[in-house]
Protein backbone atom coordinates (compact mmCIF):
# COMPACT_ATOMS: atom_id res chain seq x y z
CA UNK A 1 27.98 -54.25 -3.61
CA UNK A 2 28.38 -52.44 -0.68
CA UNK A 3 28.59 -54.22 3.19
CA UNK A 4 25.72 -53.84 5.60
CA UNK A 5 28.79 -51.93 7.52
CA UNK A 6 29.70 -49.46 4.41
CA UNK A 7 25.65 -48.75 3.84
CA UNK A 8 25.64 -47.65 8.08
CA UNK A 9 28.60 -45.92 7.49
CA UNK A 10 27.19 -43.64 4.64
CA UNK A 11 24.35 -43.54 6.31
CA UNK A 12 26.00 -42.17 9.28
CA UNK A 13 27.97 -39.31 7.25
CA UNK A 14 24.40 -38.74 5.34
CA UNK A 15 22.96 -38.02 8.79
CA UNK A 16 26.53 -35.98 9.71
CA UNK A 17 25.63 -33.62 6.47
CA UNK A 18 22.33 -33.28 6.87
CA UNK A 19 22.65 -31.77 10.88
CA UNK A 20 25.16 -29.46 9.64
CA UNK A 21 23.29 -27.99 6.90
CA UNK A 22 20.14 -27.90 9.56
CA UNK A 23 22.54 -26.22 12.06
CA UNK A 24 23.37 -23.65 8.98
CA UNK A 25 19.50 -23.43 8.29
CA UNK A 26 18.74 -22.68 12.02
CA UNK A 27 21.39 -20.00 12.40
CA UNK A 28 20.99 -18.39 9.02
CA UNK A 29 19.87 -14.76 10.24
CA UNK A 30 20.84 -15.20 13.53
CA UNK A 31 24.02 -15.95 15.39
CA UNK A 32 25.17 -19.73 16.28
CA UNK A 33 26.17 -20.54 19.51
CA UNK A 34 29.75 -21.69 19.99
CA UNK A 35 28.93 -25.35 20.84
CA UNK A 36 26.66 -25.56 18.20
CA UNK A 37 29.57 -24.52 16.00
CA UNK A 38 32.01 -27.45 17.62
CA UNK A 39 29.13 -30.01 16.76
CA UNK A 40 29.16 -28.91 13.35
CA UNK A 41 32.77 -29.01 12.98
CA UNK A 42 33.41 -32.15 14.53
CA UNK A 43 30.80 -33.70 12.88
CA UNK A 44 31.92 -32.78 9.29
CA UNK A 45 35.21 -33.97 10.57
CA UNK A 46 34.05 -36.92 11.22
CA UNK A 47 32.57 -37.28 7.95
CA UNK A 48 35.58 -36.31 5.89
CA UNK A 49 37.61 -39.30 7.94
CA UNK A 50 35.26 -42.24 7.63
CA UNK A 51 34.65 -41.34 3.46
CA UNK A 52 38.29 -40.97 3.78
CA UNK A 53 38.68 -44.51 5.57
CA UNK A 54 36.45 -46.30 3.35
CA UNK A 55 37.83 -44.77 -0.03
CA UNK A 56 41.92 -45.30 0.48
CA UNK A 57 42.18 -48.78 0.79
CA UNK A 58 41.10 -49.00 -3.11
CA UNK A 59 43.22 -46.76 -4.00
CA UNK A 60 46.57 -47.39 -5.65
CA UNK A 61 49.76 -45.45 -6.84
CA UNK A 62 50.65 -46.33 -10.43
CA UNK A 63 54.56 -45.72 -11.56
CA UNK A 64 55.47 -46.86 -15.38
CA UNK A 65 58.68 -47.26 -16.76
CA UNK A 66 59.28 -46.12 -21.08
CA UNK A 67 61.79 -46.43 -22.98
CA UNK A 68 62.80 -44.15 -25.39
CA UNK A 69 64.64 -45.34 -27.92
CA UNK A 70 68.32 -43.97 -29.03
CA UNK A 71 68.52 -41.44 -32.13
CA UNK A 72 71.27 -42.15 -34.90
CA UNK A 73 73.70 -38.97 -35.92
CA UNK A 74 73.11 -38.35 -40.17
CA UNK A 75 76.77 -39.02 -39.46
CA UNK A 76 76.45 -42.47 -38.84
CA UNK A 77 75.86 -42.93 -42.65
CA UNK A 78 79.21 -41.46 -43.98
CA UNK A 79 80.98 -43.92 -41.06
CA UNK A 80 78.87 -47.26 -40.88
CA UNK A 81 81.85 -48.69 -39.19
CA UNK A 82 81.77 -46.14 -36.65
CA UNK A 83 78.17 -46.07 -36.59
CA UNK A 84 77.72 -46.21 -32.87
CA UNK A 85 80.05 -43.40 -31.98
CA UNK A 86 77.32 -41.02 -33.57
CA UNK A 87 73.70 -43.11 -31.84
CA UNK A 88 72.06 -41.44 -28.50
CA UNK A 89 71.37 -44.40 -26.27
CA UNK A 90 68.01 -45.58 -25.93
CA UNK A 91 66.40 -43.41 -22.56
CA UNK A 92 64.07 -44.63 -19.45
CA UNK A 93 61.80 -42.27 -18.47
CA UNK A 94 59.48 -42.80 -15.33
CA UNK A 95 56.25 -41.49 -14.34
CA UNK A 96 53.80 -41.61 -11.63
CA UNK A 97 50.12 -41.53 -11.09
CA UNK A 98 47.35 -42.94 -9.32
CA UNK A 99 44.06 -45.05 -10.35
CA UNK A 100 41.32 -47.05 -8.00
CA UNK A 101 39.92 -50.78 -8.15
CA UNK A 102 36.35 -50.99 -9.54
CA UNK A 103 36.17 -54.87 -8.98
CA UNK A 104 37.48 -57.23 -6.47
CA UNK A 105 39.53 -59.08 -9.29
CA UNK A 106 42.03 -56.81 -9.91
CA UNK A 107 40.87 -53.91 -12.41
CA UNK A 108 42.14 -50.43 -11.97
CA UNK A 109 41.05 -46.88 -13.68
CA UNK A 110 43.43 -44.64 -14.16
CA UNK A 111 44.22 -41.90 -16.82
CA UNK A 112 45.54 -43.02 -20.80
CA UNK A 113 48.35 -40.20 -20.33
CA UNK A 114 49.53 -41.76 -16.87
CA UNK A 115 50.34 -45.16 -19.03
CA UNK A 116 50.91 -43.47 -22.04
CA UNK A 117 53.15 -46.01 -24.13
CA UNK A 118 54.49 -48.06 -21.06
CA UNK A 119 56.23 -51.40 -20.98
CA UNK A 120 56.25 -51.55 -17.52
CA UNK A 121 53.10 -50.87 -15.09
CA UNK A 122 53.70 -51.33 -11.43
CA UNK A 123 50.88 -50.93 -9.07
CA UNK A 124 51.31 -50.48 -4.92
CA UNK A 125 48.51 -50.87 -2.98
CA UNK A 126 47.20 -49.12 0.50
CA UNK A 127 48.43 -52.47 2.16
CA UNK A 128 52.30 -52.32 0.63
CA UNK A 129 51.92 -55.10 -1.97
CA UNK A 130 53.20 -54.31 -5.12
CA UNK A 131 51.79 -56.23 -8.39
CA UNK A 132 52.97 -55.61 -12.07
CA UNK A 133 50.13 -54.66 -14.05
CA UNK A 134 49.01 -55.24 -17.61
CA UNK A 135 47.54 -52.55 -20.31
CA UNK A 136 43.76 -54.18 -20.42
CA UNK A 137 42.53 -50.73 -22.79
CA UNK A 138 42.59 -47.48 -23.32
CA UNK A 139 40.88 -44.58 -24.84
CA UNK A 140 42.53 -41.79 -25.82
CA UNK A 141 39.41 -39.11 -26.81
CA UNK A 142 38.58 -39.58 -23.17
CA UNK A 143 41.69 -39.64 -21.47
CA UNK A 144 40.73 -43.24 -19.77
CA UNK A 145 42.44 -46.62 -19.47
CA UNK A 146 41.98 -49.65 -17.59
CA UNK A 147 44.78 -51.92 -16.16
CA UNK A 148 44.70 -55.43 -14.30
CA UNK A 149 46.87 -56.78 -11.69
CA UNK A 150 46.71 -61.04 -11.13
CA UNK A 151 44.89 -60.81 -7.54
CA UNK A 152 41.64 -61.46 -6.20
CA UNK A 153 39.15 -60.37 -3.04
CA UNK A 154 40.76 -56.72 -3.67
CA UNK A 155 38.46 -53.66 -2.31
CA UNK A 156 36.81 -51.36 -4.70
CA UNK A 157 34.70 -48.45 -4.87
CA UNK A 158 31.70 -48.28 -6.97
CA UNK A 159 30.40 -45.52 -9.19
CA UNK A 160 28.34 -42.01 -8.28
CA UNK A 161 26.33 -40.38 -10.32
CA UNK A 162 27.60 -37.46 -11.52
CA UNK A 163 24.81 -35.59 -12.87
CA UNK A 164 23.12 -35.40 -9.55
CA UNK A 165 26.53 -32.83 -8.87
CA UNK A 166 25.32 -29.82 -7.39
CA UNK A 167 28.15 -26.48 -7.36
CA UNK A 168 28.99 -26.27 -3.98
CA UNK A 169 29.03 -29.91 -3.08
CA UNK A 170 31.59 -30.96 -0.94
CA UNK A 171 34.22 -34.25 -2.51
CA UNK A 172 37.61 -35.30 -1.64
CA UNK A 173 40.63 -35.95 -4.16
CA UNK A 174 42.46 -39.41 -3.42
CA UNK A 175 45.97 -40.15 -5.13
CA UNK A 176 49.43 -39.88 -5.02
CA UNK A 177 50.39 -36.57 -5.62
CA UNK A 178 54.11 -35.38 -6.04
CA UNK A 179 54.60 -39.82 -5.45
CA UNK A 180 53.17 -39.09 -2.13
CA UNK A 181 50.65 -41.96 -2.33
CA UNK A 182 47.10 -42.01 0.19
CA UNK A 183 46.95 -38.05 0.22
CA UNK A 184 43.29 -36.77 0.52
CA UNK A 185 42.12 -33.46 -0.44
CA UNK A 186 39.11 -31.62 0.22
CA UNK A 187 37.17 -29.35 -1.75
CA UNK A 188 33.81 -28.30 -3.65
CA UNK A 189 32.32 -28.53 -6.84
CA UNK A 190 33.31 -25.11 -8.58
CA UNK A 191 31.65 -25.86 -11.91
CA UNK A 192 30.04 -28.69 -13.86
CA UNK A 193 30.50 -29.27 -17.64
CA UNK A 194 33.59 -27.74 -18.59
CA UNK A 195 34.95 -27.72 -22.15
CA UNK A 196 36.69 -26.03 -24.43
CA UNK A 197 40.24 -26.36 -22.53
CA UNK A 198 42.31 -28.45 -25.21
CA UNK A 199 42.82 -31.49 -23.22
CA UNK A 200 41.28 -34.24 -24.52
CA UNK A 201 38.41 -34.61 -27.41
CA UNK A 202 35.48 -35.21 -25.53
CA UNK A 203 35.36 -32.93 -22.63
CA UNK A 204 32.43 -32.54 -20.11
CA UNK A 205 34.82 -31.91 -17.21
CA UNK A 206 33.78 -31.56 -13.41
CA UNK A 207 35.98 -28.64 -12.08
CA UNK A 208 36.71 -28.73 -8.36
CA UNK A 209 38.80 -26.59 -5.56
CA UNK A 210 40.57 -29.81 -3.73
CA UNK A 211 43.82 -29.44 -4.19
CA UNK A 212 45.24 -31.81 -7.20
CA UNK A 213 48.68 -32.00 -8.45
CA UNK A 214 51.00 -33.98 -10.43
CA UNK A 215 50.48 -37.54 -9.68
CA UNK A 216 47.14 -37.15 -8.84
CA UNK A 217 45.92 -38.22 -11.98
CA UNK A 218 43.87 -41.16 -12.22
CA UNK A 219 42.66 -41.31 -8.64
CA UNK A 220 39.20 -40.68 -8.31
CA UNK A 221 37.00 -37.80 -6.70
CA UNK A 222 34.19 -39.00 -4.41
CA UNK A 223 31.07 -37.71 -3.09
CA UNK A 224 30.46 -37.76 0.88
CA UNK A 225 28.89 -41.05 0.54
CA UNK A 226 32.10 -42.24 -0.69
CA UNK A 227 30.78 -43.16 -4.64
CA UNK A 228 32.89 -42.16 -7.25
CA UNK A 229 31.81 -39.34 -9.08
CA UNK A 230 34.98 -38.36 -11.37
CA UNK A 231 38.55 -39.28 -12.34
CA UNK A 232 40.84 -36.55 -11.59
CA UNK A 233 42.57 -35.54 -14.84
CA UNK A 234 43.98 -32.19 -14.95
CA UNK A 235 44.92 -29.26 -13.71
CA UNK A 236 44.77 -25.26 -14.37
CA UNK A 237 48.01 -23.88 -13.29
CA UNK A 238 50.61 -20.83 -14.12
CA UNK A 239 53.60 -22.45 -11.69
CA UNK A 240 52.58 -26.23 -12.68
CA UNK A 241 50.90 -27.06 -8.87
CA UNK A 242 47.44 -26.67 -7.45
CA UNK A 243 45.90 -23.33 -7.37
CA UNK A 244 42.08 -24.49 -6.83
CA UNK A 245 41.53 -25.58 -10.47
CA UNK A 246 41.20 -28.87 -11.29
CA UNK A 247 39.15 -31.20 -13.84
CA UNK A 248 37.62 -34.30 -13.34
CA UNK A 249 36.41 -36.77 -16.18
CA UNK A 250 32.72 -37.19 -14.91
CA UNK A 251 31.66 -40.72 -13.44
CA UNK A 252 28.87 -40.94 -16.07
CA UNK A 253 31.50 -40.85 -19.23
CA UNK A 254 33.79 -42.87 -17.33
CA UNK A 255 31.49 -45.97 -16.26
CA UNK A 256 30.17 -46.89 -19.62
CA UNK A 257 33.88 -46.06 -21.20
CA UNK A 258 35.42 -48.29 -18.11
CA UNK A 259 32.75 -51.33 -19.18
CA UNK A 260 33.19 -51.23 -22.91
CA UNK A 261 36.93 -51.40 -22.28
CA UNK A 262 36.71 -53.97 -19.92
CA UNK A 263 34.33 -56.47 -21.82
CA UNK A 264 35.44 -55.36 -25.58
CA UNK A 265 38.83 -53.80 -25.02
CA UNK A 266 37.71 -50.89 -27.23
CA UNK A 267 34.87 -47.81 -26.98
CA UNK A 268 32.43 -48.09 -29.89
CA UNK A 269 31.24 -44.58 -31.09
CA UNK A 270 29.80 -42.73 -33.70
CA UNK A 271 31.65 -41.18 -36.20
CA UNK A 272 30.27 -38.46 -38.36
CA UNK A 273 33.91 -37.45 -40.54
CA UNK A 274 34.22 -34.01 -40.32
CA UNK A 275 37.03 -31.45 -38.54
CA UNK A 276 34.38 -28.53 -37.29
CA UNK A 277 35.16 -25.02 -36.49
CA UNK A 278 32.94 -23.10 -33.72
CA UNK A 279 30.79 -20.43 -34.81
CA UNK A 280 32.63 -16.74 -34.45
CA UNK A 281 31.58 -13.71 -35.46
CA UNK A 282 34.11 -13.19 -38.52
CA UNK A 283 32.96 -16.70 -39.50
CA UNK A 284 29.38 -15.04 -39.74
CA UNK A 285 30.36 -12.31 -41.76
CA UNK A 286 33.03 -14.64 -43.78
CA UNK A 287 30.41 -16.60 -44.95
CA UNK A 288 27.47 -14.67 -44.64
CA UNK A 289 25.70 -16.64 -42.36
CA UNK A 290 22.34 -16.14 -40.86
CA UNK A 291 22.39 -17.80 -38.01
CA UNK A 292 24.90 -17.29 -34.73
CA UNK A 293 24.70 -21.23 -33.22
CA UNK A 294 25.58 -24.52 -34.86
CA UNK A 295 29.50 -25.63 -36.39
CA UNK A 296 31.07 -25.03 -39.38
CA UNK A 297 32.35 -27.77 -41.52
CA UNK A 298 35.84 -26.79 -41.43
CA UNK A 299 37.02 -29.97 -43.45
CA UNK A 300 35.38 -33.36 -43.97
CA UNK A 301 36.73 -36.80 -44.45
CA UNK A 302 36.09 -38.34 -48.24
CA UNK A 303 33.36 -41.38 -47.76
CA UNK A 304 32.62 -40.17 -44.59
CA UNK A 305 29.47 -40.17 -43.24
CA UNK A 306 28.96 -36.64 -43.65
CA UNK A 307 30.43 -36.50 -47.75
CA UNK A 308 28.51 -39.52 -48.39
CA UNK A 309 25.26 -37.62 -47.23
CA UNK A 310 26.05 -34.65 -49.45
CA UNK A 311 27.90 -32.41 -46.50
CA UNK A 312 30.55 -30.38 -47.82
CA UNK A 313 33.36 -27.59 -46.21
CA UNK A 314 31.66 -24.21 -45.23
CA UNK A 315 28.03 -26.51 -44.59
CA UNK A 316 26.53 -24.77 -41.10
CA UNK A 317 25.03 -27.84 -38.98
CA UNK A 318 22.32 -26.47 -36.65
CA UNK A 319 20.81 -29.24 -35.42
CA UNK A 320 20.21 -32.86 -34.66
CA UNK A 321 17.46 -34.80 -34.71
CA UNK A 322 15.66 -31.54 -33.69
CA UNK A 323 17.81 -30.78 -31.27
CA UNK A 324 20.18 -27.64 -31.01
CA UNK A 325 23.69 -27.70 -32.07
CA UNK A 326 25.32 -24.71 -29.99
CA UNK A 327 28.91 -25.63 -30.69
CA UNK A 328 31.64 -27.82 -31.13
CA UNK A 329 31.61 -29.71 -27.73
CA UNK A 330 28.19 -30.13 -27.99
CA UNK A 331 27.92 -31.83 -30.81
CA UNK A 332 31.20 -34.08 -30.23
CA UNK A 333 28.73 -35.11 -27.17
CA UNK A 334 26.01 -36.07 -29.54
CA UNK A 335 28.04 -37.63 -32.05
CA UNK A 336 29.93 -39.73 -29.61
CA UNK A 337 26.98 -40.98 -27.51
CA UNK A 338 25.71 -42.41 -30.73
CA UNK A 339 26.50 -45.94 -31.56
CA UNK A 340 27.89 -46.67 -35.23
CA UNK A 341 25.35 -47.22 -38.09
CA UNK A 342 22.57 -45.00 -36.53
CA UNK A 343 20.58 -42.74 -38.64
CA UNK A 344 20.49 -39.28 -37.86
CA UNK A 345 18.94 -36.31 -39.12
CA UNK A 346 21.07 -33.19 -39.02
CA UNK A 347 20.19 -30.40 -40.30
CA UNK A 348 22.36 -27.87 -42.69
CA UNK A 349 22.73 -24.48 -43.65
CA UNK A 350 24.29 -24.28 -46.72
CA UNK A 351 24.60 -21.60 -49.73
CA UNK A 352 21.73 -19.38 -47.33
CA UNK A 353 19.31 -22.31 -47.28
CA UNK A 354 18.59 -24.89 -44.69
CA UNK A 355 17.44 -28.30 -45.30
CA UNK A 356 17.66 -31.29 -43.78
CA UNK A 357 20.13 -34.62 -44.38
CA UNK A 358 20.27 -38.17 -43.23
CA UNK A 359 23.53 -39.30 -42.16
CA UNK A 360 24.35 -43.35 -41.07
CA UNK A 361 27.09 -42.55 -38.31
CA UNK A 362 30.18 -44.65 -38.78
CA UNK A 363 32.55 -46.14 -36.34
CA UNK A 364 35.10 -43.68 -34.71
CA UNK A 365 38.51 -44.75 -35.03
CA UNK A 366 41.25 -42.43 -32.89
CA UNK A 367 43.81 -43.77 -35.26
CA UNK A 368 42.63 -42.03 -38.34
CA UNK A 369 45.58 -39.63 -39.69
CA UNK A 370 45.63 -37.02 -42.68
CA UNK A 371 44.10 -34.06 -41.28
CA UNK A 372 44.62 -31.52 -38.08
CA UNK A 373 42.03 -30.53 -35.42
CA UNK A 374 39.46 -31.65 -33.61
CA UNK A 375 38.13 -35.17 -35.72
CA UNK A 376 33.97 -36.00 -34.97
């Protein structure tokens, strides 16, 4: 929990916010005099350093070490004796990242791609140590992971919420981007949930200005009362560096993923079986649809959920448990927020009729292989 020092603090930039945006209030229609201006300025200054001073210390750079292992030549075969003239050797490939400590006993959030396959995790700290850390969990569909380093009485930051986001809202960007470790950025909230982009399956991204580049991934993004309210992620970017658009997983996906990893070293979700198409406009007319929202069952999983409730390819789902089904990400969100063996009702257009199934989600597994796109 926070100190009695950290709550006057956030009070104090709370206050530093609020007389800027009266300042802006006062003057809106009329001009501002200059030293109102410098009060305003040096006051949001101030601001920016203290979140900054309060967020950094938990803050930590991440660098792994994989190895690759060596390819053999089909060569190798025809001359076992000379088998090793014809094998690559076996390559180490580094990366960095960042991540942040959400409890005084040593566990870090960071990003599943910055760890990746890793066998060796080294975390620095603000303060210089340097710990070797240990895969706790991961979860791919999200894009999360959680590592632990063997120390205690660490600092840590504790979690925003991110659905009281507004556009417009000013946050800074901690990490180590381009290995240069304890940068802050500044920026706004540009948008608020972003999907659709290809980067991981369950996207609800936060999309800010602060500038983010490689390396930043896995720190976190914080409001001005220094909560966390994302994990910086990715970026959009034609020459592979910032250009004002970046995505942040939000803080309320990544708490609850963060706990379940943390006390059951897995995410339990619902699982539904099927690989669904959005609807388009030649799917319409392909099928000869009658309605313009909902998913098409592209392909569907035998004794899944969905075939064992009678759900079959070219099936329309428009809605669940009453509720709209507008597209794809939509009802990944639905799906996934679901625990395993609920009962849902989802209902189907199918052959130009609509009725109505039951379905008993089952448990998603990330591991399941045999078919391409986007598995709910």
């Amino acid at each position: 929990m926070p100190s009695k020092r950290q709550l006057s603090r956030y009070r104090s930039v709370l206050l530093a916010v609020m007389l800027i945006m009266s300042l802006i209030a006062t003057g809106w229609g009329q001009s501002i005099s200059r030293e109102q201006a410098m009060i305003a300025a040096r006051q949001l200054s101030t601001a920016f350093a203290m979140v900054a001073s309060q967020v950094k210390p938990a803050v930590v750079n991440i660098s792994t070490t994989t190895i690759i292992p060596g390819r053999q030549s089909p060569f190798s075969s025809l001359f076992p004796e000379f088998g090793w003239l014809f094998q690559t050797p076996d390559r180490e490939v580094t990366s960095l990242g960042s991540g942040f400590f959400i409890s005084a006993d040593g566990y870090i959030v960071t990003n599943h791609h910055v760890i990746g396959e890793a066998q060796q995790i080294t975390v620095k700290l603000a303060d210089g140590r340097e710990f070797s850390a240990e895969l706790h969990a991961s979860d791919p569909p999200t894009d999360l992971a959680v590592i632990k380093v063997p120390a205690e009485g660490l600092p840590y930051l504790q979690w925003g919420d991110s659905q009281q986001l507004q556009i417009g809202e000013w946050v800074l960007a901690v990490g180590s981007p381009l290995g240069l470790s304890q940068t802050v950025t500044a920026g706004i909230i540009s948008a608020i949930g972003r999907s659709g982009l290809g980067l991981t399956s369950y996207e609800d991204f936060i999309q800010t200005d602060a500038a983010v580049n490689p390396g930043n991934s896995g720190g976190p993004l914080v409001n001005m009362a220094g909560q966390v309210v994302g994990i910086n992620t990715a970026i959009a970017s034609r020459s592979g560096g910032s250009e004002g658009i970046s995505f942040a997983v939000p803080s309320n996906i990544a708490a609850p993923v963060c706990q379940q990893l943390i006390s059951k070293g897995t995410v339990s979700r619902g699982w539904l079986g099927i690989i669904p198409r959005d609807i388009t406009p030649a799917i319409v007319r392909h099928f000869s649809l009658d309605t313009d929202h909902g998913v098409l069952v592209y392909q569907l999983y035998r004794n899944s959920p969905a075939f064992e409730a009678g759900i079959v390819p070219g099936d329309v789902l428009t809605a669940w448990n009453g509720q709209p089904i507008t597209d794809v990400n939509s009802l990944a969100k639905l799906v996934m927020n679901t625990a395993p063996g609920t009962a849902v009702l989802i209902t189907v257009q199918s052959a130009g009729r609509s009725h109505t199934v039951t379905v008993t989600l089952g448990r998603y597994n990330q591991h399941r292989e045999g078919m391409s796109g986007q598995e709910i």
